[in-house]
N, C-alpha and C. Protein backbone atom coordinates (compact mmCIF):
# COMPACT_ATOMS: atom_id res chain seq x y z
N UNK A 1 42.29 -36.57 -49.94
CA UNK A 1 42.21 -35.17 -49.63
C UNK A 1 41.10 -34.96 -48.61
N UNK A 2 41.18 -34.31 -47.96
CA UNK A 2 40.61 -33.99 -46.39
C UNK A 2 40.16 -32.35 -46.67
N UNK A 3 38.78 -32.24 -46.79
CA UNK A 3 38.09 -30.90 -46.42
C UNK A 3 37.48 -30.27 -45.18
N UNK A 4 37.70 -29.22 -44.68
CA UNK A 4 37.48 -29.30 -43.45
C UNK A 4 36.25 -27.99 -43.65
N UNK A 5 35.36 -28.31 -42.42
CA UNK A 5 34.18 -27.31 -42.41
C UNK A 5 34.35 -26.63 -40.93
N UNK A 6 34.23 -25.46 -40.87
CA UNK A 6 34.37 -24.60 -40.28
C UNK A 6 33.37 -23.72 -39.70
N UNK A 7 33.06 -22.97 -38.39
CA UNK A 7 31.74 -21.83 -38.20
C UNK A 7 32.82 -21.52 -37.69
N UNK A 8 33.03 -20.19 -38.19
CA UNK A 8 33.28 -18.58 -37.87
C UNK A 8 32.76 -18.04 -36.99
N UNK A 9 33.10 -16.92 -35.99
CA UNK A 9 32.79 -16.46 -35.07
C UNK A 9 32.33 -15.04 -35.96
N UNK A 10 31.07 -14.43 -35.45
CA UNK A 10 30.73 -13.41 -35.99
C UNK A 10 31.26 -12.40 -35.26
N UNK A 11 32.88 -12.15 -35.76
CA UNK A 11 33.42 -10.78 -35.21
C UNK A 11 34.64 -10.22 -36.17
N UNK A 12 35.07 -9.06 -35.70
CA UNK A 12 35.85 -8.92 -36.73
C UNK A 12 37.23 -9.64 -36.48
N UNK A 13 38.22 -10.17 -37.35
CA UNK A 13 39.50 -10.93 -37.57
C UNK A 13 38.88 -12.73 -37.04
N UNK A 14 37.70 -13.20 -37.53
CA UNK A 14 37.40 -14.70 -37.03
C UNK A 14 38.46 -15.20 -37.96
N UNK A 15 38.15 -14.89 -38.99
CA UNK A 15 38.97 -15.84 -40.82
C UNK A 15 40.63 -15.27 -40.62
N UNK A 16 40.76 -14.05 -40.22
CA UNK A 16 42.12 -13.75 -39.93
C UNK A 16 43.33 -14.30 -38.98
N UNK A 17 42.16 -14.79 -37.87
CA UNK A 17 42.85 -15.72 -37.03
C UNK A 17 43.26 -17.00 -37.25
N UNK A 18 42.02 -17.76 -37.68
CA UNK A 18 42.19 -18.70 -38.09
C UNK A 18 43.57 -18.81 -39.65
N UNK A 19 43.34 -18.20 -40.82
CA UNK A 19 44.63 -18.06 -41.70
C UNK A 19 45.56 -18.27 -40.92
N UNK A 20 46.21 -17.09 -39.85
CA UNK A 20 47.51 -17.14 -39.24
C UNK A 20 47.75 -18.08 -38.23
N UNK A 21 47.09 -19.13 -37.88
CA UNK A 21 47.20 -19.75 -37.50
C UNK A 21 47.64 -21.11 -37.97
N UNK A 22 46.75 -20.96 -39.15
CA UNK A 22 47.52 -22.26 -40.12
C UNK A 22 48.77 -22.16 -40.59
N UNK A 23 48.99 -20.90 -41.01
CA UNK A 23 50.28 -20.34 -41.20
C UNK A 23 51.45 -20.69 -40.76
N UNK A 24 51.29 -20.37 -38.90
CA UNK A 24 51.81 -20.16 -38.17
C UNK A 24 52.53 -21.71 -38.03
N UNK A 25 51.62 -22.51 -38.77
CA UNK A 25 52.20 -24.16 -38.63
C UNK A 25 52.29 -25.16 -40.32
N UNK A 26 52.78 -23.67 -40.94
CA UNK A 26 53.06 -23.83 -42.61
C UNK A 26 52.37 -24.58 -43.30
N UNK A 27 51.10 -24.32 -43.11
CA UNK A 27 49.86 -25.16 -43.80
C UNK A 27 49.52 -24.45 -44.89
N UNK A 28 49.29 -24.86 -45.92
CA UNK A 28 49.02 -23.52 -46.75
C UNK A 28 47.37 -24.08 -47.36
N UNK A 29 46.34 -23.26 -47.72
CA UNK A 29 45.18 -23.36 -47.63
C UNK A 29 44.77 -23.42 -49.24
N UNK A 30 44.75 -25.04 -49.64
CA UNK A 30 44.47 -25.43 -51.21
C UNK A 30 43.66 -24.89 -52.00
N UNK A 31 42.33 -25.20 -51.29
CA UNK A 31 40.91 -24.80 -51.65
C UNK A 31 40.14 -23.93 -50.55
N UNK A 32 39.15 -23.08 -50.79
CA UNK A 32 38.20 -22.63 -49.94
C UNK A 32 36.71 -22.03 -50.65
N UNK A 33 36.06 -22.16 -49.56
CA UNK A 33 34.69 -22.38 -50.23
C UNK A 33 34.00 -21.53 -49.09
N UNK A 34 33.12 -20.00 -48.69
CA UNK A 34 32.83 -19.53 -47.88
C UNK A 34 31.15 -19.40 -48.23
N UNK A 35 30.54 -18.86 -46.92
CA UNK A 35 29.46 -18.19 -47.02
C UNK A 35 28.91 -17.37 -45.58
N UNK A 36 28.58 -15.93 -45.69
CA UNK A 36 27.77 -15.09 -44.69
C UNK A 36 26.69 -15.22 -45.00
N UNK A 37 26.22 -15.35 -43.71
CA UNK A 37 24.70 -15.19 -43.43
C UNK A 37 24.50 -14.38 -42.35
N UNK A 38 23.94 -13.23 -42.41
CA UNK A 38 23.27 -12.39 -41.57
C UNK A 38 24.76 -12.29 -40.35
N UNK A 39 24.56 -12.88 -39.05
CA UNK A 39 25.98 -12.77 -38.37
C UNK A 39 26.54 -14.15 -38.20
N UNK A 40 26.66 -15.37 -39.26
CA UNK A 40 26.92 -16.18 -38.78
C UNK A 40 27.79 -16.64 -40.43
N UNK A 41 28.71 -17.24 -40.44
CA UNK A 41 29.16 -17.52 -41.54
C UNK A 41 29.78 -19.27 -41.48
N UNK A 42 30.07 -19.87 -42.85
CA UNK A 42 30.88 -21.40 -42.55
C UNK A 42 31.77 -21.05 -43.41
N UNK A 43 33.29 -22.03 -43.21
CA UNK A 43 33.90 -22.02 -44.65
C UNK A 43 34.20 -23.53 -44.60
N UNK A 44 34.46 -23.79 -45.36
CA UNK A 44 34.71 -25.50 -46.27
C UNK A 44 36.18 -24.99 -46.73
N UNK A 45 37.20 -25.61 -46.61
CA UNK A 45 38.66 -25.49 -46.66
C UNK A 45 39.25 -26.60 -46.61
N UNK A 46 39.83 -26.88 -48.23
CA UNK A 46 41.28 -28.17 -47.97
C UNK A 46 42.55 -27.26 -47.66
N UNK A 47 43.36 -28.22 -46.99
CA UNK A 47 44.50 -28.04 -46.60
C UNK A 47 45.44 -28.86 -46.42
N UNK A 48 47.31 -28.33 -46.89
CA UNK A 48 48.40 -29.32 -47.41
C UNK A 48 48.51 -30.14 -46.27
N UNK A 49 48.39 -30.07 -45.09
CA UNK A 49 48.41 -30.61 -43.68
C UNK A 49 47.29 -31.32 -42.84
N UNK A 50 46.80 -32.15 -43.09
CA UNK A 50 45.19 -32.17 -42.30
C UNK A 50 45.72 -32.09 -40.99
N UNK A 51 46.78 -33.33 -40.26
CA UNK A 51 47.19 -33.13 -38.87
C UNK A 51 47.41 -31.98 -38.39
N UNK A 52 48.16 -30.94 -39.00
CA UNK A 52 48.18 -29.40 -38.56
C UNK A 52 47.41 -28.71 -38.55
N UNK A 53 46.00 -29.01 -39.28
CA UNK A 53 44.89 -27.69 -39.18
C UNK A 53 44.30 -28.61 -38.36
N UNK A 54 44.36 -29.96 -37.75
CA UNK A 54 43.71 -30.27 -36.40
C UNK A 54 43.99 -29.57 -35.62
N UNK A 55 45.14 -29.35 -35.28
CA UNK A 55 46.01 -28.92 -33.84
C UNK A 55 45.62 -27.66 -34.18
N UNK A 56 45.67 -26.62 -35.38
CA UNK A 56 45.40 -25.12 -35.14
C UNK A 56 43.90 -24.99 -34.96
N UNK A 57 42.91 -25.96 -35.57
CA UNK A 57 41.54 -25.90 -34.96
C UNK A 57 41.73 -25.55 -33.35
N UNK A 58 42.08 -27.05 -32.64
CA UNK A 58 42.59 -26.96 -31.36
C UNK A 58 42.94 -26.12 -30.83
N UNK A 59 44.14 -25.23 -31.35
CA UNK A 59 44.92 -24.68 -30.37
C UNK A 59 43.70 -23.20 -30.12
N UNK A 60 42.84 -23.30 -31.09
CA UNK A 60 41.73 -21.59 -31.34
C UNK A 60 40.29 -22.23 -30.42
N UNK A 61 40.18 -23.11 -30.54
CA UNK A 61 39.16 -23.84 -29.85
C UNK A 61 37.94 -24.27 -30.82
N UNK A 62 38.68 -24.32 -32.42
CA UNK A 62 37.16 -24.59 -33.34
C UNK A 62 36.40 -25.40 -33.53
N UNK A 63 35.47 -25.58 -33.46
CA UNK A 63 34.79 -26.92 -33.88
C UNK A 63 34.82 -27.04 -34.98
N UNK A 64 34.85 -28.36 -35.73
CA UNK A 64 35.32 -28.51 -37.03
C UNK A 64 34.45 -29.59 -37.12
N UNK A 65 34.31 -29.62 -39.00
CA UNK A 65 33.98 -31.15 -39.46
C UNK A 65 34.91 -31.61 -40.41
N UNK A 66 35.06 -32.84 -40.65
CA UNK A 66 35.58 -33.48 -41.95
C UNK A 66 35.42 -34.52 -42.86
N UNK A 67 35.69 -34.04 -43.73
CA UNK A 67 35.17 -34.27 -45.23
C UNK A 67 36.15 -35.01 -46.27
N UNK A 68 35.92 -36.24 -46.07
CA UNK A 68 36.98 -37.01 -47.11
C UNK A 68 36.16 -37.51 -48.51
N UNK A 69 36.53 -36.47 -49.41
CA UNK A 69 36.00 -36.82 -50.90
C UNK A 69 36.38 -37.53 -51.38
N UNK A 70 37.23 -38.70 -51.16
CA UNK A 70 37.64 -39.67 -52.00
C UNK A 70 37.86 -39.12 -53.51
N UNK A 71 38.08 -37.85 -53.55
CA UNK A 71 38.30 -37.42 -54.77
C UNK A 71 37.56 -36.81 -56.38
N UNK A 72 36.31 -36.50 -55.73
CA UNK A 72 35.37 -36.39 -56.49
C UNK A 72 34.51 -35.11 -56.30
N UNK A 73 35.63 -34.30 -55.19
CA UNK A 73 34.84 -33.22 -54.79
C UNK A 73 35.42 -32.14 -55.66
N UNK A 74 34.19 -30.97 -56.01
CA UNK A 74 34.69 -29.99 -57.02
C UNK A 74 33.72 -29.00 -56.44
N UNK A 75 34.69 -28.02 -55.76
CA UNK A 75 34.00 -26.99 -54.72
C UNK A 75 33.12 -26.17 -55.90
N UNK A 76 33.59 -25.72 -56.85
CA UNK A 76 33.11 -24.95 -58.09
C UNK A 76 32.06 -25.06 -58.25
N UNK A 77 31.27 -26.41 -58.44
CA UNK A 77 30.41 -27.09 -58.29
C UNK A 77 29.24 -26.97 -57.10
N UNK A 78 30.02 -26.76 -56.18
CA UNK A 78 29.41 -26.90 -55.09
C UNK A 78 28.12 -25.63 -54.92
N UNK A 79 27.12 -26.07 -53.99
CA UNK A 79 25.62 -24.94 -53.84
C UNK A 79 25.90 -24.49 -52.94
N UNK A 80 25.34 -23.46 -52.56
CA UNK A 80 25.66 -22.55 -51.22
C UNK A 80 24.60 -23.76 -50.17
N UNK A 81 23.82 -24.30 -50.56
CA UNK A 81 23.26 -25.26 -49.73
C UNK A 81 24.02 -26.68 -49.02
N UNK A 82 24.98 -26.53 -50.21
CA UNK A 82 25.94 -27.70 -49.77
C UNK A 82 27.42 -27.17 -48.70
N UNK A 83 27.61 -25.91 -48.95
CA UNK A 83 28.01 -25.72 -48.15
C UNK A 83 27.84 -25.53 -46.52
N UNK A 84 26.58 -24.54 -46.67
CA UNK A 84 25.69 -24.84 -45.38
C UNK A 84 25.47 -25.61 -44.57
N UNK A 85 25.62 -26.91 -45.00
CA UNK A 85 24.98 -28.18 -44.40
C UNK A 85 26.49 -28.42 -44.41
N UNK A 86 27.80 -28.43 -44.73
CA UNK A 86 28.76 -29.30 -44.66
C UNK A 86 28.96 -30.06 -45.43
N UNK A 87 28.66 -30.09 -46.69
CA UNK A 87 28.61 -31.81 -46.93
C UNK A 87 29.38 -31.55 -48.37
N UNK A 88 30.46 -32.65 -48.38
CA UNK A 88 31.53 -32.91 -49.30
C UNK A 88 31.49 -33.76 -50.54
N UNK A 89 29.61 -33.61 -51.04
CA UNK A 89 29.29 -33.99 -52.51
C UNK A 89 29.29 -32.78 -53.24
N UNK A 90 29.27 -33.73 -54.71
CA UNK A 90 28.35 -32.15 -55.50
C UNK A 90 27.57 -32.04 -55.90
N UNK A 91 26.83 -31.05 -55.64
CA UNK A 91 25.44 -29.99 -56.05
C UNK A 91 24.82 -31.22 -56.80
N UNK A 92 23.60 -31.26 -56.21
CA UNK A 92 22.55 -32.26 -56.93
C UNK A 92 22.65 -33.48 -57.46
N UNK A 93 23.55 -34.06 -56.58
CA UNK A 93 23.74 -35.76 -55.85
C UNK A 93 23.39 -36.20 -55.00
């Protein structure tokens, strides 16, 4: 499973675009994991497609990271610090 990390554009419809875009290439969005800060936000997102939310990263121009948990990742779990930073352990590992 492939998590992908995300920065949002601080405007209105950033997360809206991005959704319909995955959409738009029948990805449907497993998990998600967000956070705002002041005008800047990340989200952490698995998805049924990793090759397709490459290309819709792409086609929007996002910069992305990714995150292969080998299976041990539990967003629930997860700190708003861990999201921040990107990183696809959990909380206080």
């Amino acid at each position: 499973m492939v998590w992908f990390t995300v920065r949002l554009d601080d405007r209105p419809g950033a997360l809206a675009r991005l959704a319909a875009a995955l959409g738009e290439r029948s990805v449907n969005i497993g998990g998600i994991v967000g956070i705002a800060e002041d005008t800047g936000g990340e989200l952490m997102l698995q998805t049924s497609d990793a090759s397709a939310t490459r290309e819709a990263f792409a086609a929007l121009g996002v910069e992305f990271e990714e995150h292969d948990d080998g299976g041990s990742l539990e967003p629930d779990r997860m700190s708003v610090d861990d999201v921040r930073r990107g990183r696809g352990e959990l909380a206080g590992t």
